[in-house]
PDB file of N, CA and C in Angstrom:
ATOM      1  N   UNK A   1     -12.237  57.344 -43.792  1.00  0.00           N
ATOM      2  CA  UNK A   1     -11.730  56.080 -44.307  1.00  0.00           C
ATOM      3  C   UNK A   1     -10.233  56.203 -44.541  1.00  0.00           C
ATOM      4  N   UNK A   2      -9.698  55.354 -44.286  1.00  0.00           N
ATOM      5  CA  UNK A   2      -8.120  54.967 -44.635  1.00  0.00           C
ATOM      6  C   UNK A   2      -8.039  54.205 -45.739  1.00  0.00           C
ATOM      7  N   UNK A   3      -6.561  54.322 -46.481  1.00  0.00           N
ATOM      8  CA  UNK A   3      -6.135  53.749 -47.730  1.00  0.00           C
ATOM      9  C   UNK A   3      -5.399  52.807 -47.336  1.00  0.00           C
ATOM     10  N   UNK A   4      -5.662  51.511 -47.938  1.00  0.00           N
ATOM     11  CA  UNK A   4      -4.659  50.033 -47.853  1.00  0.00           C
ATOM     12  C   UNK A   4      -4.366  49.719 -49.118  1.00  0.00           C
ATOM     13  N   UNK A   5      -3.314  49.100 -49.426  1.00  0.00           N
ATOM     14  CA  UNK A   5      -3.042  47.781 -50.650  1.00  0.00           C
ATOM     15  C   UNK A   5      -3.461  46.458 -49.734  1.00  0.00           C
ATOM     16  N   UNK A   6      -3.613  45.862 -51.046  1.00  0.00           N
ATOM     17  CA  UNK A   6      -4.008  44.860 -50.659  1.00  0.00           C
ATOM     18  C   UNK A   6      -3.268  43.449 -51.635  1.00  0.00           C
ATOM     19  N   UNK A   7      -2.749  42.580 -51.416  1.00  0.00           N
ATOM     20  CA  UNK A   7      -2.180  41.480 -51.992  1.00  0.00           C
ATOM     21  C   UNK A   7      -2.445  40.769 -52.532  1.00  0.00           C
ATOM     22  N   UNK A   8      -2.825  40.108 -53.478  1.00  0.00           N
ATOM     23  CA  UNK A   8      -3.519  38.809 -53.791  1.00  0.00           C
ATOM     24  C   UNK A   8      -2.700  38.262 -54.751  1.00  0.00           C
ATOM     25  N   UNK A   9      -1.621  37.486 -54.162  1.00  0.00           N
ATOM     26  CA  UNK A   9      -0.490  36.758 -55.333  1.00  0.00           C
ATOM     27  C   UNK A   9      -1.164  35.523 -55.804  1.00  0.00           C
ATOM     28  N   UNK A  10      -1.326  35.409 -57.109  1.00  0.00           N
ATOM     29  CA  UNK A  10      -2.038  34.339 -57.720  1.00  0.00           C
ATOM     30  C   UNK A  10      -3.185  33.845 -57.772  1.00  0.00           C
ATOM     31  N   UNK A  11      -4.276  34.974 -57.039  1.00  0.00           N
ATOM     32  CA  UNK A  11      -5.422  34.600 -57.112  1.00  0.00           C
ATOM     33  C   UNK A  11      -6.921  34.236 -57.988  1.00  0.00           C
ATOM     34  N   UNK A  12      -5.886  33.866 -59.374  1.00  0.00           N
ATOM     35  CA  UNK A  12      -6.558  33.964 -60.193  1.00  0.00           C
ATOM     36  C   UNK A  12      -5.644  32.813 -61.337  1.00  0.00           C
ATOM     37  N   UNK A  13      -6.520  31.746 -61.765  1.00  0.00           N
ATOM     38  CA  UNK A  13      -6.333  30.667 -63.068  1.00  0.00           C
ATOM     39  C   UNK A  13      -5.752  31.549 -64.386  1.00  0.00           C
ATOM     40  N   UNK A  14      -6.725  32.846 -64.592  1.00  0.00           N
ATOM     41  CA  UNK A  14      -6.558  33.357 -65.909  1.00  0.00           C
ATOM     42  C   UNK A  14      -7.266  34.818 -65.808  1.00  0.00           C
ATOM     43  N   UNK A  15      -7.100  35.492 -66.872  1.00  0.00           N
ATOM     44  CA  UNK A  15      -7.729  36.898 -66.271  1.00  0.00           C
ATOM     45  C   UNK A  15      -9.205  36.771 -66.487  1.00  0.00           C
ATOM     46  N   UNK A  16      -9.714  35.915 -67.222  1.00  0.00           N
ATOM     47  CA  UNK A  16     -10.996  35.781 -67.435  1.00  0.00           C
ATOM     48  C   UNK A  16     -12.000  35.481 -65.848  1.00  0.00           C
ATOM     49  N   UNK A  17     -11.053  35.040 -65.193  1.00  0.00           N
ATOM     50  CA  UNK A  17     -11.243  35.035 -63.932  1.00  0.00           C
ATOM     51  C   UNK A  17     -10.999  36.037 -63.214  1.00  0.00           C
ATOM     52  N   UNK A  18      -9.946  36.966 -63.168  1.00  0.00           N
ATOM     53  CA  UNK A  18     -10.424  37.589 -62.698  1.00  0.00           C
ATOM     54  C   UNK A  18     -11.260  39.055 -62.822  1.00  0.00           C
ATOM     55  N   UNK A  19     -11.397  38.840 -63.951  1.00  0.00           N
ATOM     56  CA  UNK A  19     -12.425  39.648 -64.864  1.00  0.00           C
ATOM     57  C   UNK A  19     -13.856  39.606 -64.316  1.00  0.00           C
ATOM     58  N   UNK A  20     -14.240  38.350 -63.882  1.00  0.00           N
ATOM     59  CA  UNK A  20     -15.296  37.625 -63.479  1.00  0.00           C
ATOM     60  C   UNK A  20     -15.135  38.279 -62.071  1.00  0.00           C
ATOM     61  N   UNK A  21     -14.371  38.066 -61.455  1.00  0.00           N
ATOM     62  CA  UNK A  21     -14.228  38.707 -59.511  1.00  0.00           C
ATOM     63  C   UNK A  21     -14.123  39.928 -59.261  1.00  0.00           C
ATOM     64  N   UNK A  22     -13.616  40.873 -60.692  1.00  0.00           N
ATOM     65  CA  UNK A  22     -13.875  42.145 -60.704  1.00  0.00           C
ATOM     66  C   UNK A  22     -15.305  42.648 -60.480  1.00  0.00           C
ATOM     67  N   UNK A  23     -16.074  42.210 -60.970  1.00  0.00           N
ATOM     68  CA  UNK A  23     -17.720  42.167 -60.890  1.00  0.00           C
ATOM     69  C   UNK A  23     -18.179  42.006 -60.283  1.00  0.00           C
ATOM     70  N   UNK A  24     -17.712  41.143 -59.122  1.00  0.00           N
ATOM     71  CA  UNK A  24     -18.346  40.294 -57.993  1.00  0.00           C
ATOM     72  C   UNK A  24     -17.982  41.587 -56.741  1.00  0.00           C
ATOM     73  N   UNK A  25     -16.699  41.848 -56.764  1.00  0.00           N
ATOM     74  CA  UNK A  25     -15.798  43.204 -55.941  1.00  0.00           C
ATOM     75  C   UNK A  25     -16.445  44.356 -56.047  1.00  0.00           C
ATOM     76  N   UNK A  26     -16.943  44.915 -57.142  1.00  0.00           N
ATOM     77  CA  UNK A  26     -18.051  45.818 -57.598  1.00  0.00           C
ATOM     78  C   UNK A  26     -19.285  45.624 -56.707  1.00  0.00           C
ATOM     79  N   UNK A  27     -19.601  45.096 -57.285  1.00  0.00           N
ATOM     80  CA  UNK A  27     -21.160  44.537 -56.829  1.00  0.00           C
ATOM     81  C   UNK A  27     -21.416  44.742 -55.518  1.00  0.00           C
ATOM     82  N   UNK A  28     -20.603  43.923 -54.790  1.00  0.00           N
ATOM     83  CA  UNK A  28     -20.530  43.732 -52.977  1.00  0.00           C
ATOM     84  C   UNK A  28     -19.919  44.995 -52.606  1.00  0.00           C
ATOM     85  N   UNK A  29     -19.046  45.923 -52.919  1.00  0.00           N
ATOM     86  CA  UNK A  29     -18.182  47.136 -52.485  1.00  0.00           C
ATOM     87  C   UNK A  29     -19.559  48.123 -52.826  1.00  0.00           C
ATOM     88  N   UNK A  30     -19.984  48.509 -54.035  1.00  0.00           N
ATOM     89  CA  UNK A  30     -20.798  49.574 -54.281  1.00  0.00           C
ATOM     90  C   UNK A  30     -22.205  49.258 -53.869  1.00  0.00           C
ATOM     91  N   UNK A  31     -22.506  47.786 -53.556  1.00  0.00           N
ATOM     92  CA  UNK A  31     -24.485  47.636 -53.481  1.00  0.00           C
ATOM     93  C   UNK A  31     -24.242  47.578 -51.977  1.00  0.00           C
ATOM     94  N   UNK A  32     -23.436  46.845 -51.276  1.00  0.00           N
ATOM     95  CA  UNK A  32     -23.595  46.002 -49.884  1.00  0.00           C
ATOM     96  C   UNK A  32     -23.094  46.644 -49.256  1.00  0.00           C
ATOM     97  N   UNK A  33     -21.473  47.431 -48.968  1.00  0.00           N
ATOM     98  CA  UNK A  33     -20.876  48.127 -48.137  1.00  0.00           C
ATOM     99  C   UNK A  33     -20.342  49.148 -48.476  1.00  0.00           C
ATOM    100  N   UNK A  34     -21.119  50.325 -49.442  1.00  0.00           N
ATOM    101  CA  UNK A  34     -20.849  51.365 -49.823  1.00  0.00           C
ATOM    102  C   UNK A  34     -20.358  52.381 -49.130  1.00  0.00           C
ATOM    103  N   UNK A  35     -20.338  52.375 -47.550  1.00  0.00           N
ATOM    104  CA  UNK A  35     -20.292  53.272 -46.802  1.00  0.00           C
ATOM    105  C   UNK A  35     -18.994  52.430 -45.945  1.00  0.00           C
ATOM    106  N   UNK A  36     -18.437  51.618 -46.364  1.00  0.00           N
ATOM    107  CA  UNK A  36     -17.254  50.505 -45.358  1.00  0.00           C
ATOM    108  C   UNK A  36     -15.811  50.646 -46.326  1.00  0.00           C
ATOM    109  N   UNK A  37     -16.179  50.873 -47.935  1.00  0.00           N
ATOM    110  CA  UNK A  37     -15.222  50.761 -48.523  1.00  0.00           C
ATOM    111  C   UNK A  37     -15.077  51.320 -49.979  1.00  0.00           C
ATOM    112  N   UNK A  38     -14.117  51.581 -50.237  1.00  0.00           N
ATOM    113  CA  UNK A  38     -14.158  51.860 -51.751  1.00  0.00           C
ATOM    114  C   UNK A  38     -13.436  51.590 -52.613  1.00  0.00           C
ATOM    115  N   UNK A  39     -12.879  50.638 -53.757  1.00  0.00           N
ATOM    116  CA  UNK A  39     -12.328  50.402 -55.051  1.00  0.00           C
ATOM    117  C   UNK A  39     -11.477  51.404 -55.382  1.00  0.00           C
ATOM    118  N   UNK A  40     -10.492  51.775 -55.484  1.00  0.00           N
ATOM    119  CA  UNK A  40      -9.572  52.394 -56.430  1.00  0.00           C
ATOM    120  C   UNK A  40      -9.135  52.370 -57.714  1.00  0.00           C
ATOM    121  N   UNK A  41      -8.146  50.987 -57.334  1.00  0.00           N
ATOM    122  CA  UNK A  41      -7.427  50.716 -58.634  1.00  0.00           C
ATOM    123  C   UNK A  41      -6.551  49.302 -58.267  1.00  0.00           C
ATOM    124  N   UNK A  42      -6.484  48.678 -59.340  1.00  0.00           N
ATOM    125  CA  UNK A  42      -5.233  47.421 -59.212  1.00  0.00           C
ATOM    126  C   UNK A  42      -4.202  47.415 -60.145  1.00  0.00           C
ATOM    127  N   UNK A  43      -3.595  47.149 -59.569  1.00  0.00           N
ATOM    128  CA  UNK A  43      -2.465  46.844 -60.707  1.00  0.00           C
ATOM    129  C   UNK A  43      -2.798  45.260 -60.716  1.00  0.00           C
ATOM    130  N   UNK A  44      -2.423  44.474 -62.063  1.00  0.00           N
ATOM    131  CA  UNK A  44      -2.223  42.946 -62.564  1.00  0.00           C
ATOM    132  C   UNK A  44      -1.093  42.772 -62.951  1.00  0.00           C
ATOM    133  N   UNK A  45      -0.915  41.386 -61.473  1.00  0.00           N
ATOM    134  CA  UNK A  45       0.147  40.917 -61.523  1.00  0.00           C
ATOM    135  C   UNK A  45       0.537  39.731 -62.323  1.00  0.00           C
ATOM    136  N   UNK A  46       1.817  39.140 -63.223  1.00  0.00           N
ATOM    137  CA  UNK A  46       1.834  38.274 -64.167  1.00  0.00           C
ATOM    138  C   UNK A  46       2.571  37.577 -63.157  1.00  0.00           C
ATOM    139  N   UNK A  47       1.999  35.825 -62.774  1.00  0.00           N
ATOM    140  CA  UNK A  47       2.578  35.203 -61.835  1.00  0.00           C
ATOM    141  C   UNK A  47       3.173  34.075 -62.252  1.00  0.00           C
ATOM    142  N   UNK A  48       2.950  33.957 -63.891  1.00  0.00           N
ATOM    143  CA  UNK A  48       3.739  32.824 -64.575  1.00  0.00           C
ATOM    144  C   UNK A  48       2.623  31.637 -64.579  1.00  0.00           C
ATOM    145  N   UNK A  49       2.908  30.972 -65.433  1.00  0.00           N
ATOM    146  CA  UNK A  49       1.788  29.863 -66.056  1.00  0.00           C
ATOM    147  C   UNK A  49       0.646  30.187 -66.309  1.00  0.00           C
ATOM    148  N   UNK A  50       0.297  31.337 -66.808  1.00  0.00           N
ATOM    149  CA  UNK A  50      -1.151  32.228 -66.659  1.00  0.00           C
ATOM    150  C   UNK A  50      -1.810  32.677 -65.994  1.00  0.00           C
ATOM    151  N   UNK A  51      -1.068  32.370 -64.188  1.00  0.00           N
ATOM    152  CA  UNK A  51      -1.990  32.929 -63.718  1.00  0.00           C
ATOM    153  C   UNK A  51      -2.205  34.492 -63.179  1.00  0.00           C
ATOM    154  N   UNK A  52      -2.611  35.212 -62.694  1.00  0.00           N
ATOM    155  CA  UNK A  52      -2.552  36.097 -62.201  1.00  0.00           C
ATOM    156  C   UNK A  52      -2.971  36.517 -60.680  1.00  0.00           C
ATOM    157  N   UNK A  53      -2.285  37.986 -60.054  1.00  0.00           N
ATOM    158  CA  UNK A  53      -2.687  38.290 -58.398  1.00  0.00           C
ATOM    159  C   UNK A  53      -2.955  40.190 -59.204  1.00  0.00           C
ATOM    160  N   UNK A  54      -2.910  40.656 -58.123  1.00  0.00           N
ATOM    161  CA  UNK A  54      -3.550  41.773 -57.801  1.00  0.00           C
ATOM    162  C   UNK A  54      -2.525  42.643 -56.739  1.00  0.00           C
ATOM    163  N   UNK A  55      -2.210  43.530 -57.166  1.00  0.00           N
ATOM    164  CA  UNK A  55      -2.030  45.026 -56.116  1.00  0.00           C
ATOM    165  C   UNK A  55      -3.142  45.533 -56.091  1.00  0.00           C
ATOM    166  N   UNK A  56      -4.198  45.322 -54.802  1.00  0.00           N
ATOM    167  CA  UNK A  56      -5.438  46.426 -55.204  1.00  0.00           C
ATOM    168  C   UNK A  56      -5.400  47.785 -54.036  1.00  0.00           C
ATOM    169  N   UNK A  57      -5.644  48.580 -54.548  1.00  0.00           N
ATOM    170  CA  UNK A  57      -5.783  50.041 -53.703  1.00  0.00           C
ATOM    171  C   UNK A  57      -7.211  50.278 -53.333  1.00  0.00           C
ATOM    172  N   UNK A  58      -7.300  50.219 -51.822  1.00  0.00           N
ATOM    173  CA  UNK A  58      -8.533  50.446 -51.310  1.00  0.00           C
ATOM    174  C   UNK A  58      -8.655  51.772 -50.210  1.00  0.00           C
ATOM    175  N   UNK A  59      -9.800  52.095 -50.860  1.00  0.00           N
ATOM    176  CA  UNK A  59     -10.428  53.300 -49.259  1.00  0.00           C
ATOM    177  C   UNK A  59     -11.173  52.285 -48.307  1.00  0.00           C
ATOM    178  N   UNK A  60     -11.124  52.147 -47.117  1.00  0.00           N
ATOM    179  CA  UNK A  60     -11.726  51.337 -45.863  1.00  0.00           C
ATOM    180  C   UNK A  60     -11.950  51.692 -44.769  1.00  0.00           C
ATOM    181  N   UNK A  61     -12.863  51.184 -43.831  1.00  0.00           N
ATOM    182  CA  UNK A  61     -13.057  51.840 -42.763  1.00  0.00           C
ATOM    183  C   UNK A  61     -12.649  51.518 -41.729  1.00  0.00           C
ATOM    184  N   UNK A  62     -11.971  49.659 -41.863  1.00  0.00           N
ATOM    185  CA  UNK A  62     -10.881  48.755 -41.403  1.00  0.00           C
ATOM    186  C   UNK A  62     -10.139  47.644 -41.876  1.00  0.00           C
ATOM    187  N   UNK A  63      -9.457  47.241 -42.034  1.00  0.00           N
ATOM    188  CA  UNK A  63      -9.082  45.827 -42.333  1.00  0.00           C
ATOM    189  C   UNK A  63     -10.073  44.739 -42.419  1.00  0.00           C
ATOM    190  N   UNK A  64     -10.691  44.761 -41.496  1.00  0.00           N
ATOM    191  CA  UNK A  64     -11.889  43.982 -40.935  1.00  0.00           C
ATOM    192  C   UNK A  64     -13.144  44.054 -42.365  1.00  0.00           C
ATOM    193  N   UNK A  65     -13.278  45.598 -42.667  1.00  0.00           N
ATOM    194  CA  UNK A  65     -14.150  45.595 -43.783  1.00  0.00           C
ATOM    195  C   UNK A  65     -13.616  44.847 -45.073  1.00  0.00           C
ATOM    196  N   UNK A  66     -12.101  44.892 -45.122  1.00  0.00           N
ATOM    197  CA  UNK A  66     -11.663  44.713 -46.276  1.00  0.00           C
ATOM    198  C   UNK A  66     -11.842  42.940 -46.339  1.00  0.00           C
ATOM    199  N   UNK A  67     -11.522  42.536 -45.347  1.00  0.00           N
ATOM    200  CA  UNK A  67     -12.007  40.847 -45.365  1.00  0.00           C
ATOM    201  C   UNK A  67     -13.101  40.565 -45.249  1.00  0.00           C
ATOM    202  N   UNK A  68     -14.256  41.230 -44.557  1.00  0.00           N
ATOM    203  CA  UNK A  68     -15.579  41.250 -44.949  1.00  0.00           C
ATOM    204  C   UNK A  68     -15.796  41.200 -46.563  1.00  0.00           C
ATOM    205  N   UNK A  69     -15.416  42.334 -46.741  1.00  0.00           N
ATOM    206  CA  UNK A  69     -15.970  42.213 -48.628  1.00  0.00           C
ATOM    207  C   UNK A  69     -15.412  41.298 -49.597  1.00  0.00           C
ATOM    208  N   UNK A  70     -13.815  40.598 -49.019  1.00  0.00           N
ATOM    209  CA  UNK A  70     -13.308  40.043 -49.580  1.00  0.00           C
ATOM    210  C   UNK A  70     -14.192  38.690 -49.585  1.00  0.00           C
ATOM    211  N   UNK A  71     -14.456  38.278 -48.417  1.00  0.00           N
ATOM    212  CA  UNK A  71     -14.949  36.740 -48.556  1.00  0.00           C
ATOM    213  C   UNK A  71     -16.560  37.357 -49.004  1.00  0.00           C
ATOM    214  N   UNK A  72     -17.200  38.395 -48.890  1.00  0.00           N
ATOM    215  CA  UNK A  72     -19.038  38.345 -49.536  1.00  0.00           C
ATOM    216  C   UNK A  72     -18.428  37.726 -51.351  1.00  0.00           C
ATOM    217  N   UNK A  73     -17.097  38.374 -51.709  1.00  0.00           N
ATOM    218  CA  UNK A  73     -17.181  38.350 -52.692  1.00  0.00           C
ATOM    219  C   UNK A  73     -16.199  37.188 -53.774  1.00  0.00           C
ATOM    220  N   UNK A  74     -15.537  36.646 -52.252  1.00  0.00           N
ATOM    221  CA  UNK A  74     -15.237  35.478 -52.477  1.00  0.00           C
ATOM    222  C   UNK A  74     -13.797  36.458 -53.418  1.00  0.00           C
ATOM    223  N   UNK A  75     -13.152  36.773 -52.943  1.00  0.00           N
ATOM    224  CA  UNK A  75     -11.764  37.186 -53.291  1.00  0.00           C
ATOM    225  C   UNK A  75     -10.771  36.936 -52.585  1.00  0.00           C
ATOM    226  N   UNK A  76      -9.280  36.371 -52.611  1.00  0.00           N
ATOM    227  CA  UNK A  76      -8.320  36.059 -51.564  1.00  0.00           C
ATOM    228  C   UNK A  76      -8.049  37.268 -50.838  1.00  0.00           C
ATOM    229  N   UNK A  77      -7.132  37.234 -49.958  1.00  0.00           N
ATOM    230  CA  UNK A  77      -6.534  38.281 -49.489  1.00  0.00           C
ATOM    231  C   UNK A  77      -5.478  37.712 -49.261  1.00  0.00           C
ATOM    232  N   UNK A  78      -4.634  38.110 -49.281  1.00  0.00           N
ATOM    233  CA  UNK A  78      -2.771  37.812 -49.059  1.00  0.00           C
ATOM    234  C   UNK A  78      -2.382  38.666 -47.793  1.00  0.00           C
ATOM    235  N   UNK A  79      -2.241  39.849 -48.171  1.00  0.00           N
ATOM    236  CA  UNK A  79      -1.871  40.476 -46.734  1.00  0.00           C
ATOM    237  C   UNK A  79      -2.467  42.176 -47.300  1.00  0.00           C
ATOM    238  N   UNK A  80      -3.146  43.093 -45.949  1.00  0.00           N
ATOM    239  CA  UNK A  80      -3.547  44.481 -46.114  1.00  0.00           C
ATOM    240  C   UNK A  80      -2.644  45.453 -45.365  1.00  0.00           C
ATOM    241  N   UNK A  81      -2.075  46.332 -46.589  1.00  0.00           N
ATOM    242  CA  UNK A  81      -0.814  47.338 -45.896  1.00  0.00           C
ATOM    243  C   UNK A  81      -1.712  48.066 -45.805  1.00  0.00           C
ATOM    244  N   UNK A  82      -1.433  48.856 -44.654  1.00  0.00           N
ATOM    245  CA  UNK A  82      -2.013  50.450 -44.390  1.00  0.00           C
ATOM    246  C   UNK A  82      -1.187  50.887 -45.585  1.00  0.00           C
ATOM    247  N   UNK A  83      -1.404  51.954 -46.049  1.00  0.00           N
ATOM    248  CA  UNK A  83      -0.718  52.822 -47.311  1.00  0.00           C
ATOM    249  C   UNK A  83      -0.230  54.677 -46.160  1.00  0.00           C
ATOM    250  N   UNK A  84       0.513  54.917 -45.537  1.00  0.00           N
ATOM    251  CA  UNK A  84       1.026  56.178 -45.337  1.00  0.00           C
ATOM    252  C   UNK A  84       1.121  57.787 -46.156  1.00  0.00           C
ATOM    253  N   UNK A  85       1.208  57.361 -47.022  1.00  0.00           N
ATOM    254  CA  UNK A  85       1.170  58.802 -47.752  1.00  0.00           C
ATOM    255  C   UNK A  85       1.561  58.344 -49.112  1.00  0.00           C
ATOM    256  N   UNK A  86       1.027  59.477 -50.401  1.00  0.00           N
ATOM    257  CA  UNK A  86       1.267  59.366 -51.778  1.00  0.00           C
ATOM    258  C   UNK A  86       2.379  59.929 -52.504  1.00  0.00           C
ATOM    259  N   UNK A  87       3.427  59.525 -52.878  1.00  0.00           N
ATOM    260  CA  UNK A  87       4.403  60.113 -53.847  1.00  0.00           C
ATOM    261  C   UNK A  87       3.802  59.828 -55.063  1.00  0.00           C
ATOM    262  N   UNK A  88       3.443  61.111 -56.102  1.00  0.00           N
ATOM    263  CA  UNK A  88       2.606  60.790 -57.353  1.00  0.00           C
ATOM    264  C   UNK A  88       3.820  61.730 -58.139  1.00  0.00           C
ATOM    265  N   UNK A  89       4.858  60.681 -58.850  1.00  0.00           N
ATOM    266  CA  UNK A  89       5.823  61.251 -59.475  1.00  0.00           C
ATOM    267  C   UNK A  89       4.973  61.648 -60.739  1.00  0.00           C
ATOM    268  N   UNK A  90       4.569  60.821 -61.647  1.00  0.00           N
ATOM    269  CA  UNK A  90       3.662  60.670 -62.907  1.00  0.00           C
ATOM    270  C   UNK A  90       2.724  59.977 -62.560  1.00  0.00           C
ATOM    271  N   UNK A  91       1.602  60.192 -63.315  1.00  0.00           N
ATOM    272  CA  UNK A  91       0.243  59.348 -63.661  1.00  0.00           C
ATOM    273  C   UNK A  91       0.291  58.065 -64.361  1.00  0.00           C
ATOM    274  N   UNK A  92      -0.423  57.279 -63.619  1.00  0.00           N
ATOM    275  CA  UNK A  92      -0.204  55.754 -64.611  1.00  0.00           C
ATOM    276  C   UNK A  92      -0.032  56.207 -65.747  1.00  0.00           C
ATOM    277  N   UNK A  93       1.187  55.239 -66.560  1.00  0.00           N
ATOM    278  CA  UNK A  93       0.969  55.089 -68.133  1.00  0.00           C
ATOM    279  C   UNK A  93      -0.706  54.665 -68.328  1.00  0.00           C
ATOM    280  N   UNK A  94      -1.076  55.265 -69.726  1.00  0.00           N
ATOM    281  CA  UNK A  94      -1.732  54.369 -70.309  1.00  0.00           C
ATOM    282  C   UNK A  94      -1.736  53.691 -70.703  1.00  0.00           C
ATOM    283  N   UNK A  95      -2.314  52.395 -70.826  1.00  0.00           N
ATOM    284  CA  UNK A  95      -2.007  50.868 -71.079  1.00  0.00           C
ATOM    285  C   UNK A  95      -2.244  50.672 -72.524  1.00  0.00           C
ATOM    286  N   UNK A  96      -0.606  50.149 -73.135  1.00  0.00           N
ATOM    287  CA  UNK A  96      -0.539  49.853 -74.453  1.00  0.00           C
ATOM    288  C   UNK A  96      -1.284  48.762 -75.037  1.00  0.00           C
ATOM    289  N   UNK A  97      -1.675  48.737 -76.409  1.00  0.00           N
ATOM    290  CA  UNK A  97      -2.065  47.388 -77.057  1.00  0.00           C
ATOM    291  C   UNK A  97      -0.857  47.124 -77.742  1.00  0.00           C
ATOM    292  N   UNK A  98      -1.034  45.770 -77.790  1.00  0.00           N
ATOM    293  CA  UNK A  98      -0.021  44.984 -78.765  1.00  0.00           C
ATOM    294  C   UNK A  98      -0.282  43.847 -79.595  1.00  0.00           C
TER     295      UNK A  98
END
């Protein structure tokens, strides 16, 4: 499998939404095409007026899978970079409360 980002500018009203599509991305990635793809990580993007998009980091077996799972699960897609190689200066912060 190969590593992509994946785009999704604004695909989301509020995070409660996409809180809700997180589940749905789960669901369809780990029950339906466990062997096509795999979940990483996202970053959440703040797109102004509440809404929110997505940097998501995927393992895949093509592009093709990644829009497959996207529409089972009813998620946008914006655009899928191949990802080339990792510069891991530091480890994500851990995410503050406030």
């Amino acid at each position: 499998m190969n590593l992509y980002a994946i785009l999704r500018r604004s695909g989301w009203r509020s995070p409660a939404d996409l809180e809700e599509a997180a589940g749905r991305s789960s669901k369809v990635g780990d029950g339906e095409m466990s062997d096509d793809i795999r979940w990483i990580r996202s970053y959440v993007l703040e797109e102004g007026g509440g809404s929110v998009g997505t940097v998501c980091i995927y393992q895949a077996s093509s592009p093709e899978a990644i829009r497959k799972h996207a529409s089972l699960a009813d998620l946008p897609v914006d655009e899928i970079i191949p990802i080339a190689d990792t510069v891991l200066v530091r480890p994500d912060p851990e995410p503050t409360t406030t």
